[in-house]
C-alpha atoms as a PDB file:
ATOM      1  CA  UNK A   1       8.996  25.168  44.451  1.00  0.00           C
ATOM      2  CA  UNK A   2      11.395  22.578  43.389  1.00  0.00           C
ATOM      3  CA  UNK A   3       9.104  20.931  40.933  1.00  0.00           C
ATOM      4  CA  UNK A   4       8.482  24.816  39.451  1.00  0.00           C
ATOM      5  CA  UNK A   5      12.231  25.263  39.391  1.00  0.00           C
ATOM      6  CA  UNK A   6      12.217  21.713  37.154  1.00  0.00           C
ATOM      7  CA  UNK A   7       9.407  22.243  35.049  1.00  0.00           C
ATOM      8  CA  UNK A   8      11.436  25.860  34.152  1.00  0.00           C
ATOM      9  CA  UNK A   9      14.558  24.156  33.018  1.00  0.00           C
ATOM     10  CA  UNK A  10      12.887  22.016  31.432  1.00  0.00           C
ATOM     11  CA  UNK A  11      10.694  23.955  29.010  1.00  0.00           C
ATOM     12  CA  UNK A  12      14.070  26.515  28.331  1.00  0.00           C
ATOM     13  CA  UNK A  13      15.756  23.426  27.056  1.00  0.00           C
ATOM     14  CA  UNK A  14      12.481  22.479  24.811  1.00  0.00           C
ATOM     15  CA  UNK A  15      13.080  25.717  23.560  1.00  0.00           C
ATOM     16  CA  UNK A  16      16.024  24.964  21.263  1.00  0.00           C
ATOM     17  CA  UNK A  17      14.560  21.647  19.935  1.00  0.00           C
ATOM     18  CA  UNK A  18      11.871  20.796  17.583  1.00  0.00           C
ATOM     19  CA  UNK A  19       8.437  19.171  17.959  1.00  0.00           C
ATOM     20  CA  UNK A  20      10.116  16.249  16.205  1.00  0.00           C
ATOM     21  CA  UNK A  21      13.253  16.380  17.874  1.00  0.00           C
ATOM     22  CA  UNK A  22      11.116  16.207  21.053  1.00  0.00           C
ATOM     23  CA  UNK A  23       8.849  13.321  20.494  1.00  0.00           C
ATOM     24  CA  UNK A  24      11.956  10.775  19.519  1.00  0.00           C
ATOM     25  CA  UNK A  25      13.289  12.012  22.902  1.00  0.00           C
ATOM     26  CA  UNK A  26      10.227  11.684  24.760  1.00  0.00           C
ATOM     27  CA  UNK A  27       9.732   7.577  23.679  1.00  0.00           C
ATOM     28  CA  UNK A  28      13.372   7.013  22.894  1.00  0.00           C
ATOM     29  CA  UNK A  29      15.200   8.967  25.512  1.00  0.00           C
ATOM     30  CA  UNK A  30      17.959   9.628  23.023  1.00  0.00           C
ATOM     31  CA  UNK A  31      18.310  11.872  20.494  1.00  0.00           C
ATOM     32  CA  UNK A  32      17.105  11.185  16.273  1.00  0.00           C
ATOM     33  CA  UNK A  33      20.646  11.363  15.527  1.00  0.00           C
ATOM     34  CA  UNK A  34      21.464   8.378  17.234  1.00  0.00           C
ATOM     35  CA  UNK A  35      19.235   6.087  15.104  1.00  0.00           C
ATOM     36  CA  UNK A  36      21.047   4.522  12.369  1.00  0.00           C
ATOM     37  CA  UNK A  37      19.595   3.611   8.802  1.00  0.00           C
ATOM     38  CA  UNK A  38      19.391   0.186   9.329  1.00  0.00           C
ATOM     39  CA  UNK A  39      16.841  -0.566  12.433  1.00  0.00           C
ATOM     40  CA  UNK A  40      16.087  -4.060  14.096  1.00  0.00           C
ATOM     41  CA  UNK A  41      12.737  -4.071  16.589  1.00  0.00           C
ATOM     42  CA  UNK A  42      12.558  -6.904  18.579  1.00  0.00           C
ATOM     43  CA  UNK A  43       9.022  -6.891  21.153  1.00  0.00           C
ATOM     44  CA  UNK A  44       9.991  -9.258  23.689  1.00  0.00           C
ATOM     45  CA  UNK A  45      13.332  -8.991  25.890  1.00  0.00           C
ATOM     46  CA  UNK A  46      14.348 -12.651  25.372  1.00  0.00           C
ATOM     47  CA  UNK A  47      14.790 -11.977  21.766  1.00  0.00           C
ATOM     48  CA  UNK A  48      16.271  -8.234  22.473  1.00  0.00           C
ATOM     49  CA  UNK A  49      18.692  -9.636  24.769  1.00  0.00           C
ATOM     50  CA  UNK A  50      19.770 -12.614  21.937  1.00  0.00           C
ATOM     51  CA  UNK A  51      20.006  -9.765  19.453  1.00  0.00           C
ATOM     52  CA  UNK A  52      22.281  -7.261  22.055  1.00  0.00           C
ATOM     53  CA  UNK A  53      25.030  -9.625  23.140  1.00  0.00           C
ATOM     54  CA  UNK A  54      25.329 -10.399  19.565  1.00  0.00           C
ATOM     55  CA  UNK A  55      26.742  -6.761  18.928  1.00  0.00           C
ATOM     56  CA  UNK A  56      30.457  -5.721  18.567  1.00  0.00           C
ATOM     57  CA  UNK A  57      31.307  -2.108  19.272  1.00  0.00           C
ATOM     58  CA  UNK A  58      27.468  -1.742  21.303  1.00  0.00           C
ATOM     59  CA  UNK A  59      26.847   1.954  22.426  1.00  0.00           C
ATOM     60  CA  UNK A  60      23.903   2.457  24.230  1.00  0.00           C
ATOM     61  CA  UNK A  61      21.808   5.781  24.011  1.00  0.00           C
ATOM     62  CA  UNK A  62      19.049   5.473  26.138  1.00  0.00           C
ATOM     63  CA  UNK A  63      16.204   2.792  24.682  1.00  0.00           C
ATOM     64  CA  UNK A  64      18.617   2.562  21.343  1.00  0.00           C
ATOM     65  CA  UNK A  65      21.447   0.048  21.109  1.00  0.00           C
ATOM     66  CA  UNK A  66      23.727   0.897  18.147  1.00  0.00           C
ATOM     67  CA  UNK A  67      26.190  -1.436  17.148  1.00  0.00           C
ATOM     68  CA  UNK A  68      27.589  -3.647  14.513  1.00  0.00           C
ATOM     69  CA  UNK A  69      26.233  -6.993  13.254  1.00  0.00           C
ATOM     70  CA  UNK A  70      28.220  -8.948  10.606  1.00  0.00           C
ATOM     71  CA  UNK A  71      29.792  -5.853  10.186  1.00  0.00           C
ATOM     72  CA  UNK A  72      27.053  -3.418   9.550  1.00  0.00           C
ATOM     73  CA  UNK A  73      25.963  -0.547  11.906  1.00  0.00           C
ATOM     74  CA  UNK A  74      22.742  -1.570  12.967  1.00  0.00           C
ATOM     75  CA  UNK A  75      20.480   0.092  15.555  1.00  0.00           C
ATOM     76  CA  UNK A  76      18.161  -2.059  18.243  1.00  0.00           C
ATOM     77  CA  UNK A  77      15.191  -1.119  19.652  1.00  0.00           C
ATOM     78  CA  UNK A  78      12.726  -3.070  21.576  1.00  0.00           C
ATOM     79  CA  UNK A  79       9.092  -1.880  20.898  1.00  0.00           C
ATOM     80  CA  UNK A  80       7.372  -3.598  23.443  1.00  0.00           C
ATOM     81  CA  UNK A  81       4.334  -6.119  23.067  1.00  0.00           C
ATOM     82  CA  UNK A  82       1.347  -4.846  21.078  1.00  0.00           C
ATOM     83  CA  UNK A  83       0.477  -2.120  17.942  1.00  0.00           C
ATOM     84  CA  UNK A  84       0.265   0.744  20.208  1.00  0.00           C
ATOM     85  CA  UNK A  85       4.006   0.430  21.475  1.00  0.00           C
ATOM     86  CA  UNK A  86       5.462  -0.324  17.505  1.00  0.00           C
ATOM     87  CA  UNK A  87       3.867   2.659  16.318  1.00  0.00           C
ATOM     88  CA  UNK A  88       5.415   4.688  18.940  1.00  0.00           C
ATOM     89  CA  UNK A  89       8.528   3.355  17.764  1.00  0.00           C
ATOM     90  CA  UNK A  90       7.431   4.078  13.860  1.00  0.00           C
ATOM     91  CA  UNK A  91       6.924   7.784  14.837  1.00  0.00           C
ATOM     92  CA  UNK A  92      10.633   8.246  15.843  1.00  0.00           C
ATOM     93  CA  UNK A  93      11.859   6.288  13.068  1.00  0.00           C
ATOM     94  CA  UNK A  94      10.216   8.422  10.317  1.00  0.00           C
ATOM     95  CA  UNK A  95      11.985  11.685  12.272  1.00  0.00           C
ATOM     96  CA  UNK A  96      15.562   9.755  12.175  1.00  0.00           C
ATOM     97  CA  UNK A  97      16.899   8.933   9.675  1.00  0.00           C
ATOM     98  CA  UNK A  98      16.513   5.098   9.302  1.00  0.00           C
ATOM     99  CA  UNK A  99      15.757   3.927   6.232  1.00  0.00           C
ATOM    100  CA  UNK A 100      15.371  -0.250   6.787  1.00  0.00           C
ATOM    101  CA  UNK A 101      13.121  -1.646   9.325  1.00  0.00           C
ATOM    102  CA  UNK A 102      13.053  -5.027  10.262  1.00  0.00           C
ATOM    103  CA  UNK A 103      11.136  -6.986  12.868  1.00  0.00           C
ATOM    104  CA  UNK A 104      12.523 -10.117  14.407  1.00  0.00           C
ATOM    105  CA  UNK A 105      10.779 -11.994  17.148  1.00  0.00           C
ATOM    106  CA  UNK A 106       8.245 -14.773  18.163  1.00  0.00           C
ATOM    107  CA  UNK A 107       4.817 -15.731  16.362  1.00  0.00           C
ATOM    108  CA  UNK A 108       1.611 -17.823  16.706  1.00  0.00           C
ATOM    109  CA  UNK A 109       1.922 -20.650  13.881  1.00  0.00           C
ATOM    110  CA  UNK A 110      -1.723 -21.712  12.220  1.00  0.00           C
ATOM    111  CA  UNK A 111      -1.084 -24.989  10.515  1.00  0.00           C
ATOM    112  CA  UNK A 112      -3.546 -26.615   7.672  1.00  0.00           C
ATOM    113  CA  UNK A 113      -3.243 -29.893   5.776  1.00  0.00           C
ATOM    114  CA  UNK A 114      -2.319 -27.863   2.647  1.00  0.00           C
ATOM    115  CA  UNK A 115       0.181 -25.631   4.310  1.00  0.00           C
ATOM    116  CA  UNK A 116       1.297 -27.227   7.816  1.00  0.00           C
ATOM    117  CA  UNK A 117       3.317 -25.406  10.081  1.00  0.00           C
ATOM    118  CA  UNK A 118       5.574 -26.477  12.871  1.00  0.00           C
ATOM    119  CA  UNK A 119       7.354 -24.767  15.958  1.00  0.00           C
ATOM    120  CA  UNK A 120      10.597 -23.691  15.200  1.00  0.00           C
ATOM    121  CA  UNK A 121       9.457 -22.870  11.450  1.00  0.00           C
ATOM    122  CA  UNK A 122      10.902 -19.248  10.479  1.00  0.00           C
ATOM    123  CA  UNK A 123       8.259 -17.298   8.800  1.00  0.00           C
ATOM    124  CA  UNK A 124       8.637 -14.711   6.361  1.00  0.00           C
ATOM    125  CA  UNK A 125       5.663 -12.710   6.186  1.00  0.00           C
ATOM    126  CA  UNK A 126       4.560 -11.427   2.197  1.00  0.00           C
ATOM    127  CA  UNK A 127       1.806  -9.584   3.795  1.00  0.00           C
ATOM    128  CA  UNK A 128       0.208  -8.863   7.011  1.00  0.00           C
ATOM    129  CA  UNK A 129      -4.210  -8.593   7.735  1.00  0.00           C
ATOM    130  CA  UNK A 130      -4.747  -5.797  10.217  1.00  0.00           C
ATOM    131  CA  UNK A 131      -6.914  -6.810  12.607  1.00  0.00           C
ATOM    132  CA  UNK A 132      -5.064  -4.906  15.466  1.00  0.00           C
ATOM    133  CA  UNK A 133      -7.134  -1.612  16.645  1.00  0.00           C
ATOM    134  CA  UNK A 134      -4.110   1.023  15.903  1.00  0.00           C
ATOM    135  CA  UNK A 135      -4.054   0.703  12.247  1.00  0.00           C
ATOM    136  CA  UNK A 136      -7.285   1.293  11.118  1.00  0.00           C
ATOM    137  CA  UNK A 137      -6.630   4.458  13.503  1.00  0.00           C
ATOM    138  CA  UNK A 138      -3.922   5.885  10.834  1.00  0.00           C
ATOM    139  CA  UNK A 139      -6.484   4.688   7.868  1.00  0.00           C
ATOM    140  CA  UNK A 140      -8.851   6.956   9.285  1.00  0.00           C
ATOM    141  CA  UNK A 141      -6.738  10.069   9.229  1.00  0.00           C
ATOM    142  CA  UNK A 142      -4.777   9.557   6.117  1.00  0.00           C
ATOM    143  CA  UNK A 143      -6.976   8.748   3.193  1.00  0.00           C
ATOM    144  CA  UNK A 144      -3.973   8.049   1.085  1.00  0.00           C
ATOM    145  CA  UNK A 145      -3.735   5.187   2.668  1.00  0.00           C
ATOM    146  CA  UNK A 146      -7.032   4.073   2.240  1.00  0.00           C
ATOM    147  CA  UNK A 147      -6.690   4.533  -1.763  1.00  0.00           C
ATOM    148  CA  UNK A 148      -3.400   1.999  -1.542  1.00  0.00           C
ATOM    149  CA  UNK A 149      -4.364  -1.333   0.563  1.00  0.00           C
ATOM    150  CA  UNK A 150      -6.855  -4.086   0.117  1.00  0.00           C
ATOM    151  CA  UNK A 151      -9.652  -4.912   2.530  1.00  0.00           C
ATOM    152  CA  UNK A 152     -11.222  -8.175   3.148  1.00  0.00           C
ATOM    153  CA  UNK A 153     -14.195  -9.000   5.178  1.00  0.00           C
ATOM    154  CA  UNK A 154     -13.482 -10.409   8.496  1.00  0.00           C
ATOM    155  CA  UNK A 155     -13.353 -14.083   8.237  1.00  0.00           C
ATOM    156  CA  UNK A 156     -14.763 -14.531  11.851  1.00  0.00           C
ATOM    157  CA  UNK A 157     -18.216 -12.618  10.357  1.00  0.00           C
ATOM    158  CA  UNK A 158     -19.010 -16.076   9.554  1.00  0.00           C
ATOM    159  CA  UNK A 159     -18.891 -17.842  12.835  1.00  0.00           C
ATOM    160  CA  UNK A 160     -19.580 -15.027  15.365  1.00  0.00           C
ATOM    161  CA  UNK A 161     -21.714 -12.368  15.682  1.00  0.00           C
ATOM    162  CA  UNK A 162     -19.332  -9.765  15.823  1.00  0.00           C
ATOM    163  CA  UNK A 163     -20.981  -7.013  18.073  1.00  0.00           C
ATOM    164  CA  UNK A 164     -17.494  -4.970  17.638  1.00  0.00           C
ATOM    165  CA  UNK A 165     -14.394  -4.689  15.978  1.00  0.00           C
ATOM    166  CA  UNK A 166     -12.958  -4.870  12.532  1.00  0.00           C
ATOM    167  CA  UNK A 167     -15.356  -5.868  10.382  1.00  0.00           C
ATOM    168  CA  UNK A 168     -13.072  -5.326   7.408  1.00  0.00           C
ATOM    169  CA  UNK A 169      -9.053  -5.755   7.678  1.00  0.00           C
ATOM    170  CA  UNK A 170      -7.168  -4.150   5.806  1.00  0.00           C
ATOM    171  CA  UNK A 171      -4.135  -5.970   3.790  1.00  0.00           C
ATOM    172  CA  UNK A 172      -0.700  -4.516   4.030  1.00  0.00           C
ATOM    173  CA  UNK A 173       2.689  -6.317   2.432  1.00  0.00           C
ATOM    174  CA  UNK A 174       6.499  -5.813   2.708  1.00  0.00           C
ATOM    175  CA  UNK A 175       8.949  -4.587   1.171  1.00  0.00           C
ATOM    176  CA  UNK A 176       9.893  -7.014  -1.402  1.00  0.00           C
ATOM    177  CA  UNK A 177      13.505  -6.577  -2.237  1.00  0.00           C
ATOM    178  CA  UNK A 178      13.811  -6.786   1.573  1.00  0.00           C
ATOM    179  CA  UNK A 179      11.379 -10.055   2.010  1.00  0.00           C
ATOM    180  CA  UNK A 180      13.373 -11.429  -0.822  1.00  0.00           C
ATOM    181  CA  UNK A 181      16.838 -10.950   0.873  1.00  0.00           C
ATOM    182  CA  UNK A 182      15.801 -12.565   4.102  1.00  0.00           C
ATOM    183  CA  UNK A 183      13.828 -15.665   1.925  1.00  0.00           C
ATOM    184  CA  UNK A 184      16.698 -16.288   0.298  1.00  0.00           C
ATOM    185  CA  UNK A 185      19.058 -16.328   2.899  1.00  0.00           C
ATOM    186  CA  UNK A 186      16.636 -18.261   5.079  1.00  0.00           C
ATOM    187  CA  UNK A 187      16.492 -21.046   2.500  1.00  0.00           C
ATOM    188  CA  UNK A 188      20.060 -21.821   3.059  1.00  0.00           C
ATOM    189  CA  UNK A 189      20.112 -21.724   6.944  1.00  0.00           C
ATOM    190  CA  UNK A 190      16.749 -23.010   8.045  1.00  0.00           C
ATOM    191  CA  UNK A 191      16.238 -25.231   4.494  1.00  0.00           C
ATOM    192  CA  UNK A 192      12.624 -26.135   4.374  1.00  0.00           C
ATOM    193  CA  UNK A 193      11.823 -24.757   8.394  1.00  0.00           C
ATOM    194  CA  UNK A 194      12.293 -21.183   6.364  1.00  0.00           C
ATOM    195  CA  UNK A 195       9.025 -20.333   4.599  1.00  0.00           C
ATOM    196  CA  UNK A 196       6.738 -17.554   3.119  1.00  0.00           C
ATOM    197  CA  UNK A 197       3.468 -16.869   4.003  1.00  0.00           C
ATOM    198  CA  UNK A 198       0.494 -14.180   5.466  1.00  0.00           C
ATOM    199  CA  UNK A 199       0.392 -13.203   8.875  1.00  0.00           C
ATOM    200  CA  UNK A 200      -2.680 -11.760  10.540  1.00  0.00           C
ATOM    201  CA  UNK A 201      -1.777  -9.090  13.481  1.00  0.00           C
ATOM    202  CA  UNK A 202      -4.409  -9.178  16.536  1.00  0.00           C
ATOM    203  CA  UNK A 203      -4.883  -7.116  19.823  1.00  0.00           C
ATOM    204  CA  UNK A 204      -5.619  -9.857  21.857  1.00  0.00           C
ATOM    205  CA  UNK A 205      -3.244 -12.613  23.088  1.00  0.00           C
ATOM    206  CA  UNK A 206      -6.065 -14.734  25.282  1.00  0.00           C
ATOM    207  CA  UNK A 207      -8.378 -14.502  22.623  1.00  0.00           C
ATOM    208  CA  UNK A 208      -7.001 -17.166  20.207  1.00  0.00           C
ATOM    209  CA  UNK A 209     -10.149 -19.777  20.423  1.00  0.00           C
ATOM    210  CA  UNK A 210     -11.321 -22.558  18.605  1.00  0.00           C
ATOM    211  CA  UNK A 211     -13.443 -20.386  16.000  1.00  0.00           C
ATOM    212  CA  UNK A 212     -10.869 -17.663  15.855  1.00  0.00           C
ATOM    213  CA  UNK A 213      -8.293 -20.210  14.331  1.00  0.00           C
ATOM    214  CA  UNK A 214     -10.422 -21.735  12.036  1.00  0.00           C
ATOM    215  CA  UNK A 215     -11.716 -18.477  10.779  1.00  0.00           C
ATOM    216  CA  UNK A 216      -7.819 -17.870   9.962  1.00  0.00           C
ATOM    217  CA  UNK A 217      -7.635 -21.278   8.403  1.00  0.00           C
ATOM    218  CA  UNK A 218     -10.003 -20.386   5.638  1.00  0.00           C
ATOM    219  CA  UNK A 219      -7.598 -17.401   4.337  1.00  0.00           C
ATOM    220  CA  UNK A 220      -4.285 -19.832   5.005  1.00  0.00           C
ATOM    221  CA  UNK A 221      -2.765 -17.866   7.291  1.00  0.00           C
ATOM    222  CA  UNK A 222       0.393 -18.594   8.386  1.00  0.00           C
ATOM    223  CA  UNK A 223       1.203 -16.943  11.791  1.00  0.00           C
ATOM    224  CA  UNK A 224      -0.154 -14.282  14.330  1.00  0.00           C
ATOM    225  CA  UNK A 225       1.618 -11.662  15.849  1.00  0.00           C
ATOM    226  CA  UNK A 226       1.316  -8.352  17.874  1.00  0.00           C
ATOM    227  CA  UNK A 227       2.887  -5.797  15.874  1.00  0.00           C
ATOM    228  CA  UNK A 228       3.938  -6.326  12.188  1.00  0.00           C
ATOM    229  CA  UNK A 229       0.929  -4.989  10.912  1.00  0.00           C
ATOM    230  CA  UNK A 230       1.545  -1.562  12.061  1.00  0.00           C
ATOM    231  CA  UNK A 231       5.233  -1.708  11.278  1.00  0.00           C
ATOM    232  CA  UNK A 232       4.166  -2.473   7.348  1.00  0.00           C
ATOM    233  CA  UNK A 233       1.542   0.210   7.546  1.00  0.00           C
ATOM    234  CA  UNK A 234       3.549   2.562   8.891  1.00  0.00           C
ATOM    235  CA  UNK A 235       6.684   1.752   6.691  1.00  0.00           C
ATOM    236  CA  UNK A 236       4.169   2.212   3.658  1.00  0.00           C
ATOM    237  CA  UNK A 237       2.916   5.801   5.055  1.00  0.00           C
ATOM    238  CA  UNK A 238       6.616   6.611   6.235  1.00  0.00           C
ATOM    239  CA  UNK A 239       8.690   5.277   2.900  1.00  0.00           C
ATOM    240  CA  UNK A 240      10.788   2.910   5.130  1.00  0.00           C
ATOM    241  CA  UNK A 241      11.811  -0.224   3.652  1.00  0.00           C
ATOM    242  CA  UNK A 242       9.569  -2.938   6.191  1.00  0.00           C
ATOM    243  CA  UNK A 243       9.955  -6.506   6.571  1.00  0.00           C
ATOM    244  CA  UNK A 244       9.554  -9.168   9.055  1.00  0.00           C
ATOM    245  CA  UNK A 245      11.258 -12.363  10.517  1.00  0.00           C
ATOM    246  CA  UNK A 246       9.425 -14.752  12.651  1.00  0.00           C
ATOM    247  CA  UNK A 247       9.963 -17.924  14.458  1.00  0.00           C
ATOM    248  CA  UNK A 248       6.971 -19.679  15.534  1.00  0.00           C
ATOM    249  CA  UNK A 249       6.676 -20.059  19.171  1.00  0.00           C
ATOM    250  CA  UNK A 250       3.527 -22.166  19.604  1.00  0.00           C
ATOM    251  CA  UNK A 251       0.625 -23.402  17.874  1.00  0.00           C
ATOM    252  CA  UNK A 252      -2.947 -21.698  19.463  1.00  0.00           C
ATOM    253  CA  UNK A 253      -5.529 -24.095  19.499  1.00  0.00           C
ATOM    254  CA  UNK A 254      -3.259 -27.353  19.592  1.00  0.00           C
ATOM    255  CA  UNK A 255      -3.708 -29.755  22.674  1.00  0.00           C
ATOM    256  CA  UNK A 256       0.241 -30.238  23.502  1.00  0.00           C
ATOM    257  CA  UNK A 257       1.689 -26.837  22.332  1.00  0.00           C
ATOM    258  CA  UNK A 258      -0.893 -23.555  22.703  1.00  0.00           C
ATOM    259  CA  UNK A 259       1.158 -21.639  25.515  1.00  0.00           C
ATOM    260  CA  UNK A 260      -2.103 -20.489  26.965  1.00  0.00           C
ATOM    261  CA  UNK A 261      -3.400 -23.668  27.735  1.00  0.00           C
ATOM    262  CA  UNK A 262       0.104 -25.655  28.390  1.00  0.00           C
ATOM    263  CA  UNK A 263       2.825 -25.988  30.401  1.00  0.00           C
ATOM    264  CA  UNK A 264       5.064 -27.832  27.749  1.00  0.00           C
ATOM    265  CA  UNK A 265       7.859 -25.696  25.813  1.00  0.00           C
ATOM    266  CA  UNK A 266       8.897 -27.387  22.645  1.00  0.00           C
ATOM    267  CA  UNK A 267      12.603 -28.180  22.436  1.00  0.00           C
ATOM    268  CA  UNK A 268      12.480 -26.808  18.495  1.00  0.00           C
ATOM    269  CA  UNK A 269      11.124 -23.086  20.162  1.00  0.00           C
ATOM    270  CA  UNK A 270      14.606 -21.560  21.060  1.00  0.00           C
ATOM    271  CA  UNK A 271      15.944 -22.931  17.998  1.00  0.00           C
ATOM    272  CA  UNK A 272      13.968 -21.266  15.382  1.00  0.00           C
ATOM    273  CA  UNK A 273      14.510 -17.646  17.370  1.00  0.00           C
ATOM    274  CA  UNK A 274      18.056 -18.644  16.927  1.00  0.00           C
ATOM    275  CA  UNK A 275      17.751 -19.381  13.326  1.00  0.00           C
ATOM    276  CA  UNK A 276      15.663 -16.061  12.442  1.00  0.00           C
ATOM    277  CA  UNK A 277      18.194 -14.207  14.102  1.00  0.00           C
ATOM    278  CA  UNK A 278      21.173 -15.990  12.224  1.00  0.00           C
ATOM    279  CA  UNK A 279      19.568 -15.741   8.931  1.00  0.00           C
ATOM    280  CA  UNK A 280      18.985 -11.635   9.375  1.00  0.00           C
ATOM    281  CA  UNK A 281      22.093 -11.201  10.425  1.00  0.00           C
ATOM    282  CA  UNK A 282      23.717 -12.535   7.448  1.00  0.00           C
ATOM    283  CA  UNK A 283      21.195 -10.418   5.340  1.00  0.00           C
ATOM    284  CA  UNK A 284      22.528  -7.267   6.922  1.00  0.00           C
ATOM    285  CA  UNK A 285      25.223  -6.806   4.223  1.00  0.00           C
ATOM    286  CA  UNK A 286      22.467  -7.399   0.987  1.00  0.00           C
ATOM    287  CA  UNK A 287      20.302  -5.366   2.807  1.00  0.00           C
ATOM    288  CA  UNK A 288      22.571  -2.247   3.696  1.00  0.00           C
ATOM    289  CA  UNK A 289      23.231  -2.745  -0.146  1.00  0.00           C
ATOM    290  CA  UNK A 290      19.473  -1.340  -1.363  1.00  0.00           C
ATOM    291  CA  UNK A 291      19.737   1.476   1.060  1.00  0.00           C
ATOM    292  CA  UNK A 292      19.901   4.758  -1.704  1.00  0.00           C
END
């Protein structure tokens, strides 16, 4: 009876909202109005929890933390690990009105002899493969989408015999103005630890081998992450300005520093979270300035 008495309440109050008011409700426990134009998505909570004590004037409405950063009104939101739980996020942005996203956090670094990377390095990502299994999802149902981004054949084709999966990854990039802001600025903070580069987005955090490295190798791939893929995608489909800023937490593959297969933290780790973070937060004022 009580649960019937619940469910009855509930569905009047559904009544005076919209579909779209709903779903931001449902995943953000807040309501769209409490999103502000420019957005910050952090995945994991050691970076969330850098970016939250760093706010002045924080007001917290439900999985949103608005505040001020460098004196811009800014709002946080942790997506969560993986593709799945940033395009949740994407879907309440696009019924808010946020205009900027930005995603600061941890990646994988892939270093070559041509283009070596280090822990600590802060990577800037120009464009993103999608090798993740949510965006080829939102391919499928919007053509347009299809018509506007590149596809390559999956590197890995030529080491594996790849039963499943992507067999071609699409190509998505950032926003430039926005990529440009945070280069710059990351130029004079992290000097030549700041750099540019492509990032390939994958499902699968344990399955960083041998082959899967050197497959990356071959396209000179910067970094890997969990999410940015979808955020670019869905910042394309959505018209929000989308760019990234990552610190590289580990090197997959390496003897001494592949977190899956090591104990040992390098001391250079925290500092390059620390130096993303510093470097978008003095963006914040060039960015809020390309906002129309």
């Amino acid at each position: 009876m009580l649960n019937k008495i619940k469910s009855e309440l509930l569905n009047f109050g559904l009544k005076f909202i919209n579909v779209d008011e709903k779903i931001v409700r449902m995943v953000l426990e807040t309501s769209s109005n409490n999103i502000n134009e420019i957005v910050l998505l952090p995945a994991i909570k050691m970076v969330m929890k850098k970016l939250v004590n760093k706010l002045s004037q924080k007001i917290v409405y439900g999985r949103v933390y608005n505040g001020k950063l460098n004196g811009i009104r800014v709002s946080i939101i942790q997506t969560q690990i993986g593709c799945p739980n940033a395009a949740l996020v994407m879907e309440c942005l696009k019924r808010s009105k946020a205009k900027v996203v930005v995603r600061v956090d941890f990646c994988g670094g892939v270093s070559t002899t041509e283009s070596p990377v280090e822990i600590g390095d802060v990577i800037i990502p120009n464009l993103v493969y999608c090798d993740d299994g949510t965006s080829p999802q939102y391919i499928r149902t919007n053509p347009s989408l299809a018509n506007q981004i590149e596809t390559i054949k999956n590197p890995l084709i030529a080491s594996q015999n790849m039963i499943t999966g992507n067999h071609n990854v699409g190509i998505v990039k950032s926003n430039d103005i926005l990529s440009e802001i945070l280069k710059k600025e990351a130029a004079d903070i992290a000097g030549g630890k700041g750099k540019t580069g492509k990032l390939w987005t994958t499902d699968a955090l344990f399955c960083e081998d041998f082959e899967f490295v050197r497959g990356l190798q071959t396209l000179n791939i910067s970094g890997i992450d969990m999410e940015s893929s979808v955020i670019f995608l869905l910042g394309m489909l959505y018209n929000l300005k989308s760019a990234a800023i990552l610190s590289v937490s580990d090197l997959p593959g390496h003897p001494k520093y592949d977190l899956l297969n090591s104990n040992e933290i390098h001391p250079n780790m925290e500092k390059g979270i620390n130096d993303a973070i510093n470097i978008l937060i003095k963006s914040l004022p060039k960015i809020k300035s390309i906002i129309k």
